[in-house]
PDB file of N, CA and C in Angstrom:
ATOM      1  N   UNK A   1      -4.191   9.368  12.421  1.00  0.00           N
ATOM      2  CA  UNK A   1      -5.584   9.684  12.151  1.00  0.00           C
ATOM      3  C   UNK A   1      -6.142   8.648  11.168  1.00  0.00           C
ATOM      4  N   UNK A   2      -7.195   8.022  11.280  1.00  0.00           N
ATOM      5  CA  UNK A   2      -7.857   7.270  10.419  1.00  0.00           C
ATOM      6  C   UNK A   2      -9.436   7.906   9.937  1.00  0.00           C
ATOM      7  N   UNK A   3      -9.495   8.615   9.103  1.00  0.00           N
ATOM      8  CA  UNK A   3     -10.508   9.417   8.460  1.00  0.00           C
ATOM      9  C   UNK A   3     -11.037   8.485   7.514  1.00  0.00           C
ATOM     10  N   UNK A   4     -12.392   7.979   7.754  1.00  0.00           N
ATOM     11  CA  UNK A   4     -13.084   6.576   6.647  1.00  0.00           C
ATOM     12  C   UNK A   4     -12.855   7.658   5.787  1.00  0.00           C
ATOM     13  N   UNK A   5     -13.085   9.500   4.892  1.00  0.00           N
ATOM     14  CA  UNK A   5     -13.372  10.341   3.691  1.00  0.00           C
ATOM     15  C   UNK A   5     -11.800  10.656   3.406  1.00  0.00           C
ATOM     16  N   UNK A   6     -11.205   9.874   4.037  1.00  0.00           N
ATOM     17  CA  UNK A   6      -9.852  10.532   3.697  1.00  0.00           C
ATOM     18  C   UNK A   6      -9.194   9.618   2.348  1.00  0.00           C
ATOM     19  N   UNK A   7      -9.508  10.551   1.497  1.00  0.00           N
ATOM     20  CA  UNK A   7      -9.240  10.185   0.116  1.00  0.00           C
ATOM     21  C   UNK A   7      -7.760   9.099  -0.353  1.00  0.00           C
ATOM     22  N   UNK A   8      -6.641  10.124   0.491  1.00  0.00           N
ATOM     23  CA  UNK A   8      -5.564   9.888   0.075  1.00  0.00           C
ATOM     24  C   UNK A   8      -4.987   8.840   0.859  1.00  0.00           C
ATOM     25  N   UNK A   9      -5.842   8.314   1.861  1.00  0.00           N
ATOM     26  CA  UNK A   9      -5.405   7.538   2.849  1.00  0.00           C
ATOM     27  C   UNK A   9      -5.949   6.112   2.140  1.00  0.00           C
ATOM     28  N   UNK A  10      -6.960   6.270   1.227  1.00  0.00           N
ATOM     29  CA  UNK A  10      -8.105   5.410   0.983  1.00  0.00           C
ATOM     30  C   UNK A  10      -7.137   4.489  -0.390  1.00  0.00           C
ATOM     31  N   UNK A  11      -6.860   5.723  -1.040  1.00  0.00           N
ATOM     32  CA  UNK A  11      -5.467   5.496  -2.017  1.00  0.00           C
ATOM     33  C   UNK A  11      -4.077   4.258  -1.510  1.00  0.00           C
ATOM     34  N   UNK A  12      -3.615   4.866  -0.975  1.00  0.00           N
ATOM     35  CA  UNK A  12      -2.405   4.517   0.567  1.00  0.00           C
ATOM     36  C   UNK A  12      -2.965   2.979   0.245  1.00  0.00           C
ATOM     37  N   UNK A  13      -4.050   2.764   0.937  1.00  0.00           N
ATOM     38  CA  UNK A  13      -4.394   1.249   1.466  1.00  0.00           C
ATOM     39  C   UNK A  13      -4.908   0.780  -0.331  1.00  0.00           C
ATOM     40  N   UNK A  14      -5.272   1.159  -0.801  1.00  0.00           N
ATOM     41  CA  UNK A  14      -5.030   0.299  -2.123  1.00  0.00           C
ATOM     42  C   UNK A  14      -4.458  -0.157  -3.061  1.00  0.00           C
ATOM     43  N   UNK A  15      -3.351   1.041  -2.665  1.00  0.00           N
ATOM     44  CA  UNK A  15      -1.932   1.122  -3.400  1.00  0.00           C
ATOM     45  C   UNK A  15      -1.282  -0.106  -2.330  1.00  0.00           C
ATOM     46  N   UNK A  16      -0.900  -0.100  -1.275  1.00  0.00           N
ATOM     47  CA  UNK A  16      -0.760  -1.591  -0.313  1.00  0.00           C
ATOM     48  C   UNK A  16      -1.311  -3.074  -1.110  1.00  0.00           C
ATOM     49  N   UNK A  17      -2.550  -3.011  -1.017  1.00  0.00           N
ATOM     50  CA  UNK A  17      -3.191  -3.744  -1.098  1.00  0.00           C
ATOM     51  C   UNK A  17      -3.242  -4.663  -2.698  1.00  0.00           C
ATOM     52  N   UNK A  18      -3.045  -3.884  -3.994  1.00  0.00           N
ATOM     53  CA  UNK A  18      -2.455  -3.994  -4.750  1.00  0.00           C
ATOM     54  C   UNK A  18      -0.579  -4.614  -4.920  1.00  0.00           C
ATOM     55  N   UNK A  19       0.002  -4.080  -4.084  1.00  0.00           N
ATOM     56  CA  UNK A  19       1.560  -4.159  -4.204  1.00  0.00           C
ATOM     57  C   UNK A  19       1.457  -5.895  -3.236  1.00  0.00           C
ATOM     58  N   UNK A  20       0.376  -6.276  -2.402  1.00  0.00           N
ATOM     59  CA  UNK A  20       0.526  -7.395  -2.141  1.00  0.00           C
ATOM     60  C   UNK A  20      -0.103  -8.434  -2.718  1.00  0.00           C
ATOM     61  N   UNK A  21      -0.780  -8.011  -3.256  1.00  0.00           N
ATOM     62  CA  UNK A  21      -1.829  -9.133  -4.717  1.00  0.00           C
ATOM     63  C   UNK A  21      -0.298  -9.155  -5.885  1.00  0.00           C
ATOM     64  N   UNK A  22       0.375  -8.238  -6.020  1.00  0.00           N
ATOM     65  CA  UNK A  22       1.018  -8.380  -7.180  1.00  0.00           C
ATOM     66  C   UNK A  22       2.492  -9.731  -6.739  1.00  0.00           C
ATOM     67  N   UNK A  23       3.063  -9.964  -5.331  1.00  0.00           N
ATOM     68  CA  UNK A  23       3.681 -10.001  -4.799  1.00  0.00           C
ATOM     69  C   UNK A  23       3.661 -11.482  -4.711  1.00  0.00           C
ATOM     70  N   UNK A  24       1.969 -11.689  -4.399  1.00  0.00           N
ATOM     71  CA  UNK A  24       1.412 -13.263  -4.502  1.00  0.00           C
ATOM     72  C   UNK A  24       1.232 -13.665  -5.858  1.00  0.00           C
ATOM     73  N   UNK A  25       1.016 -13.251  -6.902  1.00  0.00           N
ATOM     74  CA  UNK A  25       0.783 -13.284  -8.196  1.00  0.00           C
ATOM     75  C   UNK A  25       2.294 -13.703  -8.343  1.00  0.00           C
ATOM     76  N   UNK A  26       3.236 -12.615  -8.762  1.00  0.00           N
ATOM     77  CA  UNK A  26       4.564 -12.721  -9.413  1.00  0.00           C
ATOM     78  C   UNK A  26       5.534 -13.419  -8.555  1.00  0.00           C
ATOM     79  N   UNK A  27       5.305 -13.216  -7.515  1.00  0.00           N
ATOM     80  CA  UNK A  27       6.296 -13.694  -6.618  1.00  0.00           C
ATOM     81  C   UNK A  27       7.391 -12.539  -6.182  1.00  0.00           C
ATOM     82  N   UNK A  28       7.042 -11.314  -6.659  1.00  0.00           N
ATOM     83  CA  UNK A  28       8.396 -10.494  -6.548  1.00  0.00           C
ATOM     84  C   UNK A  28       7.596  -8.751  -6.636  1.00  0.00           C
ATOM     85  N   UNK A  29       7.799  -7.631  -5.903  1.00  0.00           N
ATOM     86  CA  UNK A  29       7.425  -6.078  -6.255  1.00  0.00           C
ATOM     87  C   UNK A  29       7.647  -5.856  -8.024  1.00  0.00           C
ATOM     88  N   UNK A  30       7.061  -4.929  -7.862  1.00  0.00           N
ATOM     89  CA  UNK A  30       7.662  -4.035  -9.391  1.00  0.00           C
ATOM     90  C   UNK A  30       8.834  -3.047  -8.965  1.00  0.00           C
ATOM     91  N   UNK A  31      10.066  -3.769  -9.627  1.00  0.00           N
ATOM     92  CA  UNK A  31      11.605  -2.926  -9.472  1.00  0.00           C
ATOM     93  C   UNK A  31      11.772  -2.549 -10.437  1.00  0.00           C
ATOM     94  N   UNK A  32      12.305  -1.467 -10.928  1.00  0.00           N
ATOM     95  CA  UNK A  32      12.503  -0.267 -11.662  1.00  0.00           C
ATOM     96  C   UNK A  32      13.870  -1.002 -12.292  1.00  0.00           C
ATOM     97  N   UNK A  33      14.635  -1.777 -11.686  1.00  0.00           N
ATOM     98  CA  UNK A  33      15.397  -2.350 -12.359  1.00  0.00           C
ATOM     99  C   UNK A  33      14.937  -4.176 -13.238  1.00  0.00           C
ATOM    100  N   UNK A  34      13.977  -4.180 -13.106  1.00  0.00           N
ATOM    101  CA  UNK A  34      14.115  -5.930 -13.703  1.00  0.00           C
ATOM    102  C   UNK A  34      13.705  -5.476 -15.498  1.00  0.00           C
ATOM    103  N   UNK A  35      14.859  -5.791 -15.600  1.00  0.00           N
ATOM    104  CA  UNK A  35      15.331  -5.825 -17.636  1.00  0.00           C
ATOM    105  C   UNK A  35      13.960  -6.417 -17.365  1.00  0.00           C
ATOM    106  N   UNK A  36      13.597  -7.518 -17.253  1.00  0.00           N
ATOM    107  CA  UNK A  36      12.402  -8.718 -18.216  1.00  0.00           C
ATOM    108  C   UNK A  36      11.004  -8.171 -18.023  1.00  0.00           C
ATOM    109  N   UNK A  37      11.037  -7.071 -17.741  1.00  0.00           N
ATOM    110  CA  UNK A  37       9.684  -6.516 -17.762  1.00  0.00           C
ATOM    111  C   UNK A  37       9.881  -4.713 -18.512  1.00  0.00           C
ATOM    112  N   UNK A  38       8.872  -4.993 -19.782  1.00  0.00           N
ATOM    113  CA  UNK A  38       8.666  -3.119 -20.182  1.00  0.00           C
ATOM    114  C   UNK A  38       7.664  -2.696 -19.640  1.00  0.00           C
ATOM    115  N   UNK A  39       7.522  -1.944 -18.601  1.00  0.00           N
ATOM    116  CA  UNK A  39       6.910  -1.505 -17.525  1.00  0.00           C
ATOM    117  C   UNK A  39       6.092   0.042 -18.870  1.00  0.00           C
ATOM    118  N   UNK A  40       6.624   0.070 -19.826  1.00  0.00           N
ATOM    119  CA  UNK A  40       5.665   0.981 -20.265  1.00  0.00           C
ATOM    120  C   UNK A  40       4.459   0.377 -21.137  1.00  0.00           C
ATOM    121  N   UNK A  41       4.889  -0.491 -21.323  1.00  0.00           N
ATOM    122  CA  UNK A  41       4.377  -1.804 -22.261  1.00  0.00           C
ATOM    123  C   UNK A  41       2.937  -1.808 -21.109  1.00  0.00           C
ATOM    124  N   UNK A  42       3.083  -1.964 -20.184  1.00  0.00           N
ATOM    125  CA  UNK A  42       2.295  -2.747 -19.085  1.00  0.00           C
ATOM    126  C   UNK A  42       1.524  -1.159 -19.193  1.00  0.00           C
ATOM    127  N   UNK A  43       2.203  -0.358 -18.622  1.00  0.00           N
ATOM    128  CA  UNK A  43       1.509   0.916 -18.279  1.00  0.00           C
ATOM    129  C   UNK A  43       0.407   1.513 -19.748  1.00  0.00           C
ATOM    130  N   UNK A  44       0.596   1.060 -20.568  1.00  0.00           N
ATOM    131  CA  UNK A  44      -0.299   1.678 -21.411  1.00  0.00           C
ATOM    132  C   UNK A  44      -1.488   0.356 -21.740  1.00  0.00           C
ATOM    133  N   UNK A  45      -1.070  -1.017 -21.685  1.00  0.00           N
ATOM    134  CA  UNK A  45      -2.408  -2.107 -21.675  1.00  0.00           C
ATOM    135  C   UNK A  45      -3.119  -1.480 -20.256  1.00  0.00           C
ATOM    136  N   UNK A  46      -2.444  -0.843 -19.403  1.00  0.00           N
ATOM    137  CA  UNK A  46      -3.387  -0.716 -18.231  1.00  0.00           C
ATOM    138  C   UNK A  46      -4.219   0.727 -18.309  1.00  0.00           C
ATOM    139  N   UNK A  47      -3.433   1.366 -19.034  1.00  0.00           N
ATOM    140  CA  UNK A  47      -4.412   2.785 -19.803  1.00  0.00           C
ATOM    141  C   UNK A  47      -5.787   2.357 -20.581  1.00  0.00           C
ATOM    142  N   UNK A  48      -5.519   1.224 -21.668  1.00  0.00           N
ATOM    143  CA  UNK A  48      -6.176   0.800 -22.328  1.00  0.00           C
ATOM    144  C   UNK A  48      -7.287   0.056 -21.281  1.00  0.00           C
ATOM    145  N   UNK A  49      -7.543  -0.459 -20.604  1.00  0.00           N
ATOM    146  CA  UNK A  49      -8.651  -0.961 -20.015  1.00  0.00           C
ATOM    147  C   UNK A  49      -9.161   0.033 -19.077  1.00  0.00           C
ATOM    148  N   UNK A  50      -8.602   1.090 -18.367  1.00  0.00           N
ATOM    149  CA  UNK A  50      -9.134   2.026 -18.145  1.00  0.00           C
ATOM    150  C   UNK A  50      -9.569   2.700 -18.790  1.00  0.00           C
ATOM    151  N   UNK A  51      -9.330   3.255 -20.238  1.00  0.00           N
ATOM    152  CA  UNK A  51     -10.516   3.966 -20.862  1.00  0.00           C
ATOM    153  C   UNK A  51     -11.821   3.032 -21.360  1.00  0.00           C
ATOM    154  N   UNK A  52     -11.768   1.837 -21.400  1.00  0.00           N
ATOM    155  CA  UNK A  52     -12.629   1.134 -21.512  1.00  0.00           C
ATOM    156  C   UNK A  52     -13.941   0.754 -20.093  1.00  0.00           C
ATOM    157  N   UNK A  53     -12.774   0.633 -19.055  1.00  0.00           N
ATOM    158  CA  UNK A  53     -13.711   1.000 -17.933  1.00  0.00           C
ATOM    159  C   UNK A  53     -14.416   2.532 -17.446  1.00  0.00           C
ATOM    160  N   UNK A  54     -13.531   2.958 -17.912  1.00  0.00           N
ATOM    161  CA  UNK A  54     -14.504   4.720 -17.997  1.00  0.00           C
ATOM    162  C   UNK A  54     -15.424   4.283 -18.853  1.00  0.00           C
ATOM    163  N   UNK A  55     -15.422   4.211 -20.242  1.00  0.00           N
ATOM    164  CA  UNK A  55     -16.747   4.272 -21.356  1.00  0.00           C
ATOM    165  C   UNK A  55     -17.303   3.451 -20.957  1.00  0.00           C
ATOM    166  N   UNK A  56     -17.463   2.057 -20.275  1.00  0.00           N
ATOM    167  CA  UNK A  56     -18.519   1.403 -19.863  1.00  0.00           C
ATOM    168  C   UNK A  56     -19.420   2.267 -18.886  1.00  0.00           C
ATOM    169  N   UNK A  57     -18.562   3.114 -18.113  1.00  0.00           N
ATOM    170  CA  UNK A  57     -19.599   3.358 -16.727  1.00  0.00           C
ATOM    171  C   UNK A  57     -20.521   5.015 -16.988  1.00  0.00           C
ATOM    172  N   UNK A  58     -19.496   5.460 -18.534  1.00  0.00           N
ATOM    173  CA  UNK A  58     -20.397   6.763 -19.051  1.00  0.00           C
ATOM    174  C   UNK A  58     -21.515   6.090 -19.857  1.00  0.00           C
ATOM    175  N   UNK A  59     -21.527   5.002 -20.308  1.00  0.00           N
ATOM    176  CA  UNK A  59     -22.488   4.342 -20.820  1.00  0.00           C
ATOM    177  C   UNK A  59     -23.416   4.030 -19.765  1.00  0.00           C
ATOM    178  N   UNK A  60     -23.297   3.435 -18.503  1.00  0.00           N
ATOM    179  CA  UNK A  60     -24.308   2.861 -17.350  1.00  0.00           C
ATOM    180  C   UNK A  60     -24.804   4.186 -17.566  1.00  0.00           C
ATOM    181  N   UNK A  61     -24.715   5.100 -16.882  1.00  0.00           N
ATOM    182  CA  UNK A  61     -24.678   6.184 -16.630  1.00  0.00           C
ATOM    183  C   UNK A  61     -25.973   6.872 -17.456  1.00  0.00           C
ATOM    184  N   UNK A  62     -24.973   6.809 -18.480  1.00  0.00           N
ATOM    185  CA  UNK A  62     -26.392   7.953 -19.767  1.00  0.00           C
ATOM    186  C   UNK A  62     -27.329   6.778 -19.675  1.00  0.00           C
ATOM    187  N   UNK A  63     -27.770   5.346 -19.313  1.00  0.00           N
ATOM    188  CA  UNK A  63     -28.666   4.354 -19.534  1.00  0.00           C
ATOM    189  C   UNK A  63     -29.785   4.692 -18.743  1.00  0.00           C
ATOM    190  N   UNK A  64     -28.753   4.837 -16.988  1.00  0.00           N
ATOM    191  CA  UNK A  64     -29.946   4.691 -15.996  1.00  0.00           C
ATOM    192  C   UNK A  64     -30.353   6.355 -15.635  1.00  0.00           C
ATOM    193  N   UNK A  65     -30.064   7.530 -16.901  1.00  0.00           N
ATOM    194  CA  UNK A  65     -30.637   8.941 -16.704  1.00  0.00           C
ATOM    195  C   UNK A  65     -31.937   8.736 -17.412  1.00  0.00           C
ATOM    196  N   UNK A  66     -33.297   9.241 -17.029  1.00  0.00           N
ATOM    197  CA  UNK A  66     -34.448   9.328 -17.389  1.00  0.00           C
ATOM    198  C   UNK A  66     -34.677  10.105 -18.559  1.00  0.00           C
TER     199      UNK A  66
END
C-alpha cells in the first residue's frame, strides 16, 4: 500500500533517506558497535538543535498570529 497520509510510511522513507545521506557523508551506517563514535554525545547535540528548531517555529508562529 502506498498511502501519500500515511504517516509512518512517510517516516520509513526518511528514516531511508537519511541512513543514505549519512552513508555518502561518512562512508559507513551508524553501528552500535564503532568505539570512535559516542553516539550519545551526537544524540543530545541533535536534541539541542531540535529544541532550537522548535523555538524558532513557536516564534514564526506567535509572529504571523494577528
Amino acid at each position: 500500500m502506498n498511502d501519500p497520509d500515511d504517516i509512518a510510511l512517510q517516516v520509513i522513507r526518511d528514516l531511508e533517506a537519511r541512513r543514505l545521506q549519512g552513508i555518502a557523508q561518512y562512508g559507513k551506517p551508524v553501528r552500535a558497535d564503532d568505539a570512535s563514535e559516542d553516539w550519545l554525545q551526537h544524540w543530545y547535540f541533535e536534541l539541542l538543535d531540535a529544541a532550537i528548531y522548535c523555538k524558532a517555529e513557536i516564534e514564526r508562529r506567535k509572529r504571523a498570529t494577528p
